[in-house]
PDB file of N, CA and C in Angstrom:
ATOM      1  N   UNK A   1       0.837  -1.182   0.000  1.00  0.00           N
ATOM      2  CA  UNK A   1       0.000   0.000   0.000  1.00  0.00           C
ATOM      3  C   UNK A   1       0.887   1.252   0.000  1.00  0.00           C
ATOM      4  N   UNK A   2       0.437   2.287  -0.883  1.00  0.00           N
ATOM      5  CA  UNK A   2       1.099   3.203  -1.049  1.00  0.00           C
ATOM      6  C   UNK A   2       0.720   4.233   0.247  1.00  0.00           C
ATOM      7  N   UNK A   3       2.092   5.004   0.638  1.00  0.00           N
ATOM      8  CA  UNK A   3       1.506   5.808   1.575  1.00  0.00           C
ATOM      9  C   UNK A   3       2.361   7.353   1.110  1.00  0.00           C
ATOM     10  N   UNK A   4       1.157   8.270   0.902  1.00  0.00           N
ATOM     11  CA  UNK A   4       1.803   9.675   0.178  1.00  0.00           C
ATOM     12  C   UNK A   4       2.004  10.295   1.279  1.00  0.00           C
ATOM     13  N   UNK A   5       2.154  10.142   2.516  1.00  0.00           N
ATOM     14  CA  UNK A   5       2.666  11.241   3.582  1.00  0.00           C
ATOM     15  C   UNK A   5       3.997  10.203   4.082  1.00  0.00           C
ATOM     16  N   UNK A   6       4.414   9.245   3.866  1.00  0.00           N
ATOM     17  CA  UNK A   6       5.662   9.396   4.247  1.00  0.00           C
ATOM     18  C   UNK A   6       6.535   9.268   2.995  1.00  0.00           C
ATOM     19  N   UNK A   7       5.486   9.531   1.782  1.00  0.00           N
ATOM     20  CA  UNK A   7       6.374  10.070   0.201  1.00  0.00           C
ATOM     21  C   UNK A   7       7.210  11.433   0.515  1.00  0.00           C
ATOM     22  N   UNK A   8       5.895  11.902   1.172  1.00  0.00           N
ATOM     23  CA  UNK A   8       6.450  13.566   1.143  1.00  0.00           C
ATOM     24  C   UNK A   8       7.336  13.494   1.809  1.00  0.00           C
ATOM     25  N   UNK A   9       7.241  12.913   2.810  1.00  0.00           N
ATOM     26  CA  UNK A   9       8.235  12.946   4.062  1.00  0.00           C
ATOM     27  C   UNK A   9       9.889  12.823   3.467  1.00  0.00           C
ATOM     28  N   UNK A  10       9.838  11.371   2.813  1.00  0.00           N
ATOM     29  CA  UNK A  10      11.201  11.077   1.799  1.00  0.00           C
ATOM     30  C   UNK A  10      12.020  12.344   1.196  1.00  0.00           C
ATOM     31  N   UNK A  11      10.219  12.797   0.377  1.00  0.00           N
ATOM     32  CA  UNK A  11      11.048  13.955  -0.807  1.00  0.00           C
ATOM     33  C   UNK A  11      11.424  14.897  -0.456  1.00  0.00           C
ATOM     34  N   UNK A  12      10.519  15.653   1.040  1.00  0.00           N
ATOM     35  CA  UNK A  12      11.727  16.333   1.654  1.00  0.00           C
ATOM     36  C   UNK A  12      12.793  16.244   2.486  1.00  0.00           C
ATOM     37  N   UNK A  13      12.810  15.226   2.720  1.00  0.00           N
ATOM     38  CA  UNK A  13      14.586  14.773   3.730  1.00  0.00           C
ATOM     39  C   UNK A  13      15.640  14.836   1.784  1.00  0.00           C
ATOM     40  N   UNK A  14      15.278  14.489   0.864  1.00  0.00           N
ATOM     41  CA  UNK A  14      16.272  14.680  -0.127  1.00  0.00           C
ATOM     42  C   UNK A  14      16.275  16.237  -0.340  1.00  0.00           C
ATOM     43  N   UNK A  15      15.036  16.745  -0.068  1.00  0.00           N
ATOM     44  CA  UNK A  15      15.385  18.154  -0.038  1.00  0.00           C
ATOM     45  C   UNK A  15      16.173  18.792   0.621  1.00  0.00           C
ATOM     46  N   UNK A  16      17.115  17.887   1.751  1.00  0.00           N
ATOM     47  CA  UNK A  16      17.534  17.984   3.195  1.00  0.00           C
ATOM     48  C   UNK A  16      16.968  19.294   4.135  1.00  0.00           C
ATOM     49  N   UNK A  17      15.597  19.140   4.180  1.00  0.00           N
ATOM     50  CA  UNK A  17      14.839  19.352   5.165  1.00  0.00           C
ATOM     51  C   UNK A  17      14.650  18.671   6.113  1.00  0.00           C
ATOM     52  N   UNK A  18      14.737  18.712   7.841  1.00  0.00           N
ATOM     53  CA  UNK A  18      14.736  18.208   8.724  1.00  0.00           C
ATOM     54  C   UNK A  18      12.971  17.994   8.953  1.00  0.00           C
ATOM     55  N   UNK A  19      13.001  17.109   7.924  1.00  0.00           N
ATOM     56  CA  UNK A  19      11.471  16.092   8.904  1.00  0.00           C
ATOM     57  C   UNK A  19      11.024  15.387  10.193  1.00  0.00           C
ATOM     58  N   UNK A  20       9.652  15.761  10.344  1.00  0.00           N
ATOM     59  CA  UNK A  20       9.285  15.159  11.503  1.00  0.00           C
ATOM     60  C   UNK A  20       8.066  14.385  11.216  1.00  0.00           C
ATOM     61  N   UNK A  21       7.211  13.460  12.261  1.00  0.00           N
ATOM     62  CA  UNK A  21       6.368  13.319  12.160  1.00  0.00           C
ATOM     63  C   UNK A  21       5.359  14.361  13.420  1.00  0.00           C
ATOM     64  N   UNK A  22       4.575  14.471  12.772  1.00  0.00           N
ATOM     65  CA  UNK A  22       3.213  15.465  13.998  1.00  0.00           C
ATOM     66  C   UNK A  22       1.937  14.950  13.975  1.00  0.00           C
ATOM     67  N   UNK A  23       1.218  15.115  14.760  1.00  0.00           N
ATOM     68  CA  UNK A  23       0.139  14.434  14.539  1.00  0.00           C
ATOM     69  C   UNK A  23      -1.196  14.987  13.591  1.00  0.00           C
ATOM     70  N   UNK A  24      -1.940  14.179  13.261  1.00  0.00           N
ATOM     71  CA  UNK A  24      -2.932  14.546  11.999  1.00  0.00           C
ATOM     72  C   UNK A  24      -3.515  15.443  12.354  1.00  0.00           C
ATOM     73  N   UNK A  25      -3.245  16.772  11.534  1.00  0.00           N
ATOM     74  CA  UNK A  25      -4.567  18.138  11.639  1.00  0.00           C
ATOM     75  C   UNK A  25      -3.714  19.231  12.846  1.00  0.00           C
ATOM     76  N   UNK A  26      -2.323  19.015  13.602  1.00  0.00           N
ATOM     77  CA  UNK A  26      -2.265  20.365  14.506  1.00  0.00           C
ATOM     78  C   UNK A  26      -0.465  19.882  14.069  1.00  0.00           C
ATOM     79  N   UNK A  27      -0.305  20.846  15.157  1.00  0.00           N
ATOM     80  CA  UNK A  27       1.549  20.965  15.161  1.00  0.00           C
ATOM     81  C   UNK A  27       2.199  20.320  16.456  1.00  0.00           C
ATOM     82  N   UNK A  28       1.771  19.161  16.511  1.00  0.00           N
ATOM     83  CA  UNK A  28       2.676  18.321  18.059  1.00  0.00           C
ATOM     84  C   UNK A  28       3.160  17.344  17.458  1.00  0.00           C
ATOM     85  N   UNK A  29       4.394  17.254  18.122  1.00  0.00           N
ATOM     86  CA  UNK A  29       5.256  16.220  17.305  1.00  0.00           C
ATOM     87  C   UNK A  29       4.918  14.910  17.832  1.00  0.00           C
ATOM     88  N   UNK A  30       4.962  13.958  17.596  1.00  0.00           N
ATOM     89  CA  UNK A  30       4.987  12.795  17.823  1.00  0.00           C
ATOM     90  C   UNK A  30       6.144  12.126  18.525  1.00  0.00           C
ATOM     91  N   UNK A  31       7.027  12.518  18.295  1.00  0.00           N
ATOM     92  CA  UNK A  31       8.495  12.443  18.732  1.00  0.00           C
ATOM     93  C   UNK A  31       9.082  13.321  19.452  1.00  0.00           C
ATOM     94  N   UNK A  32      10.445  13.229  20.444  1.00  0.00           N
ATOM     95  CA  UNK A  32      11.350  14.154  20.720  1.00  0.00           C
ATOM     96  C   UNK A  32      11.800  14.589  19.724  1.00  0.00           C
ATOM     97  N   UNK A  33      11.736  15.915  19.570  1.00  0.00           N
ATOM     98  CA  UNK A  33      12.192  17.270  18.162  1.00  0.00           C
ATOM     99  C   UNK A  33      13.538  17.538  18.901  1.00  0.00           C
ATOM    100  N   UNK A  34      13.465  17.467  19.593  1.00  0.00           N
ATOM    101  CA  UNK A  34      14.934  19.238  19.532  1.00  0.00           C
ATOM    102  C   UNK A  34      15.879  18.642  18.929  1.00  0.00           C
ATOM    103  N   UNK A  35      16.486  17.158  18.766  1.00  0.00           N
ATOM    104  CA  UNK A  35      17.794  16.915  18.601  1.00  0.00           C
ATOM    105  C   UNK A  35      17.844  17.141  16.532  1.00  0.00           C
ATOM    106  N   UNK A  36      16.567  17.209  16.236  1.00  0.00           N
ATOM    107  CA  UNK A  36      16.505  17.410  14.841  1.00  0.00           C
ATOM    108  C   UNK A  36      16.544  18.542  14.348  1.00  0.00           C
ATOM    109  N   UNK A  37      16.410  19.295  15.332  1.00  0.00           N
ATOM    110  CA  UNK A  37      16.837  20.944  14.916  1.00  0.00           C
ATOM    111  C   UNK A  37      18.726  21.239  14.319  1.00  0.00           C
ATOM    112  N   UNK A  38      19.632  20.184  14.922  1.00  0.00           N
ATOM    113  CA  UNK A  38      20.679  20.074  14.725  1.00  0.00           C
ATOM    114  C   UNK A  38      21.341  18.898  13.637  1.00  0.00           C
ATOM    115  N   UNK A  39      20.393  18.070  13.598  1.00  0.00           N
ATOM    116  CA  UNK A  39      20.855  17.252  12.466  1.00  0.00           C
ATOM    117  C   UNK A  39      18.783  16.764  12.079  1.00  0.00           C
ATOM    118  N   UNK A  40      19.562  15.908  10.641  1.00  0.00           N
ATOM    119  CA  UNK A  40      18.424  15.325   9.629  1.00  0.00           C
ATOM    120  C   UNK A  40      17.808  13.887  10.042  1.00  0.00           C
ATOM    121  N   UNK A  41      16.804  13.583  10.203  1.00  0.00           N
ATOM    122  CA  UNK A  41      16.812  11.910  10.344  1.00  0.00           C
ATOM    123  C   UNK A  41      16.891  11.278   9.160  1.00  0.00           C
ATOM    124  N   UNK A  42      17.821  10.029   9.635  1.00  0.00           N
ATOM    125  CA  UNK A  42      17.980   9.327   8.289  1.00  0.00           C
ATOM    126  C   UNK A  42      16.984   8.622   7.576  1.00  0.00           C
ATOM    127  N   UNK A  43      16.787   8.402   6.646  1.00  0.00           N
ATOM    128  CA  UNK A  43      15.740   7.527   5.796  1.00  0.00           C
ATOM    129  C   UNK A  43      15.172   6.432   6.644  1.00  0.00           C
ATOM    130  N   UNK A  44      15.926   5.801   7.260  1.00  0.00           N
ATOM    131  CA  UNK A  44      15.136   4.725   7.968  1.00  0.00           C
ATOM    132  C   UNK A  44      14.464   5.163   9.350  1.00  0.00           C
ATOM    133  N   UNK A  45      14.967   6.191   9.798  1.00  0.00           N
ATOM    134  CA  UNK A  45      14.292   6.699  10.607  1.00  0.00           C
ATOM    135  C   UNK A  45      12.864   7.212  10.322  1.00  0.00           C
ATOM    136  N   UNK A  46      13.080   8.029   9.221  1.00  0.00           N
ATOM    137  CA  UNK A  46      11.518   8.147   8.758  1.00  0.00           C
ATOM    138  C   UNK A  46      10.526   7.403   8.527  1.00  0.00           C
ATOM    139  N   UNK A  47      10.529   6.090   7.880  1.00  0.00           N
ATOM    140  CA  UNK A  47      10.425   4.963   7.246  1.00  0.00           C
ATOM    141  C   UNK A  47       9.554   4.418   8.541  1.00  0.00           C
ATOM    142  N   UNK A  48      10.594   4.402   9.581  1.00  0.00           N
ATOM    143  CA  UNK A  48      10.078   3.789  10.825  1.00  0.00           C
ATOM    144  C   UNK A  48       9.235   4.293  11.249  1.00  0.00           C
ATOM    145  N   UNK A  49       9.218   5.636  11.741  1.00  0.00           N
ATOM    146  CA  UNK A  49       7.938   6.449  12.229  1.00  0.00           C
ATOM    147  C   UNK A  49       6.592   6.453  11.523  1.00  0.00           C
ATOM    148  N   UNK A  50       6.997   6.589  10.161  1.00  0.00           N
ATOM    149  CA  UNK A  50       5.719   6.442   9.416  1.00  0.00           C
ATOM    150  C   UNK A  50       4.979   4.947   8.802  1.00  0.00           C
ATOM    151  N   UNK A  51       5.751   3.692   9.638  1.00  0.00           N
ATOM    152  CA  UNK A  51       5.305   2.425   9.437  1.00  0.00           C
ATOM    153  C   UNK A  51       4.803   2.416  10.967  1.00  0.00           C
ATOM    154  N   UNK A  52       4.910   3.408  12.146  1.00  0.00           N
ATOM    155  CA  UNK A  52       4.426   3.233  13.268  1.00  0.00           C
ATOM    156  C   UNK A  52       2.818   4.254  13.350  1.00  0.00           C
ATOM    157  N   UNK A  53       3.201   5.142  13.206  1.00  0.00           N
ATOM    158  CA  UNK A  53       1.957   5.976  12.619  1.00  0.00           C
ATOM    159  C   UNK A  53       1.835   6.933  11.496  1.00  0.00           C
ATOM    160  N   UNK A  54       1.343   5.372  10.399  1.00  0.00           N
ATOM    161  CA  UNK A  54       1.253   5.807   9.314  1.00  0.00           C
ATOM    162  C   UNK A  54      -0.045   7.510   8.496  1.00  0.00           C
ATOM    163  N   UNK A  55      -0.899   7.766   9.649  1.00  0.00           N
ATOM    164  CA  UNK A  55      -1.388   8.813   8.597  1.00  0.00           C
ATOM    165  C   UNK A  55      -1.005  10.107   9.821  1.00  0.00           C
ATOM    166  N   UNK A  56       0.360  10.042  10.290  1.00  0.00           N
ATOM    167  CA  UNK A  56       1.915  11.286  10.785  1.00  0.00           C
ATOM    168  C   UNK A  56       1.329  11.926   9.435  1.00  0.00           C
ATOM    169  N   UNK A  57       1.220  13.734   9.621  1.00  0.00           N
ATOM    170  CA  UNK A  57       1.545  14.502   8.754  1.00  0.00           C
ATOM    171  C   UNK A  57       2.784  15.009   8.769  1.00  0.00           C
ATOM    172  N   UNK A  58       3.462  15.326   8.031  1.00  0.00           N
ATOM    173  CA  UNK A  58       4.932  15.790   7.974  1.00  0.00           C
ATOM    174  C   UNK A  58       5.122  17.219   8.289  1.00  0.00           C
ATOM    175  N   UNK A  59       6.102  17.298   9.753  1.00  0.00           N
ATOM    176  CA  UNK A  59       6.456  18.528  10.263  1.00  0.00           C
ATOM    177  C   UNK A  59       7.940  18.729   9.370  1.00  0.00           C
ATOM    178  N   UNK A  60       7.850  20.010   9.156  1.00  0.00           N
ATOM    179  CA  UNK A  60       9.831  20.447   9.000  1.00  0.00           C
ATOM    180  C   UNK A  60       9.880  21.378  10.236  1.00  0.00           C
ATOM    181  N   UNK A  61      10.974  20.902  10.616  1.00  0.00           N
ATOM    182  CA  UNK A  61      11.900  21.639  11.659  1.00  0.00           C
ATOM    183  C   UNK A  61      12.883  22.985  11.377  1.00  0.00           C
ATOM    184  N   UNK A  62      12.130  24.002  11.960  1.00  0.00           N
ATOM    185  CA  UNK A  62      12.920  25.231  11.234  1.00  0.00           C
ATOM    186  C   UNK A  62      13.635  26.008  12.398  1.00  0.00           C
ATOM    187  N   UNK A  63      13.605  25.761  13.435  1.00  0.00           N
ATOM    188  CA  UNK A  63      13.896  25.800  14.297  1.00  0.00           C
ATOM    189  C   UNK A  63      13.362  25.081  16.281  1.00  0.00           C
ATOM    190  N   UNK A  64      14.013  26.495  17.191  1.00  0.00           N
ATOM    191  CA  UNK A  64      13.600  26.104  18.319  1.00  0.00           C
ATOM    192  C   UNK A  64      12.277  26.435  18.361  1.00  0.00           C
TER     193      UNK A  64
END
């Protein structure tokens, strides 16, 4: 099954945008953020989050 929110998620980590997952419809992360303010998660990291909760809308991290 195709899933287009952790597509996006992909296409912007190649954008090297610091992705997150948040939850559906507001801005709370699902995860501890801060350490992604300083680095990118890797592909499998994403992968993972969004095989754990797959309909995560995709946060970017632009700062604190």
């Amino acid at each position: 099954m195709k899933n287009e929110l952790l597509e996006a998620a992909l296409r912007y980590a190649e954008m090297e945008l610091s992705v997150i997952p948040v939850v559906p419809g507001k801005k709370i992360p699902l995860i501890k953020w801060e350490e992604f303010q300083e680095r990118r998660a890797a592909r499998e990291e994403i992968v993972s989050w969004w095989e754990k909760t797959p309909n995560a809308n995709v946060g970017i991290v632009t700062g604190p």
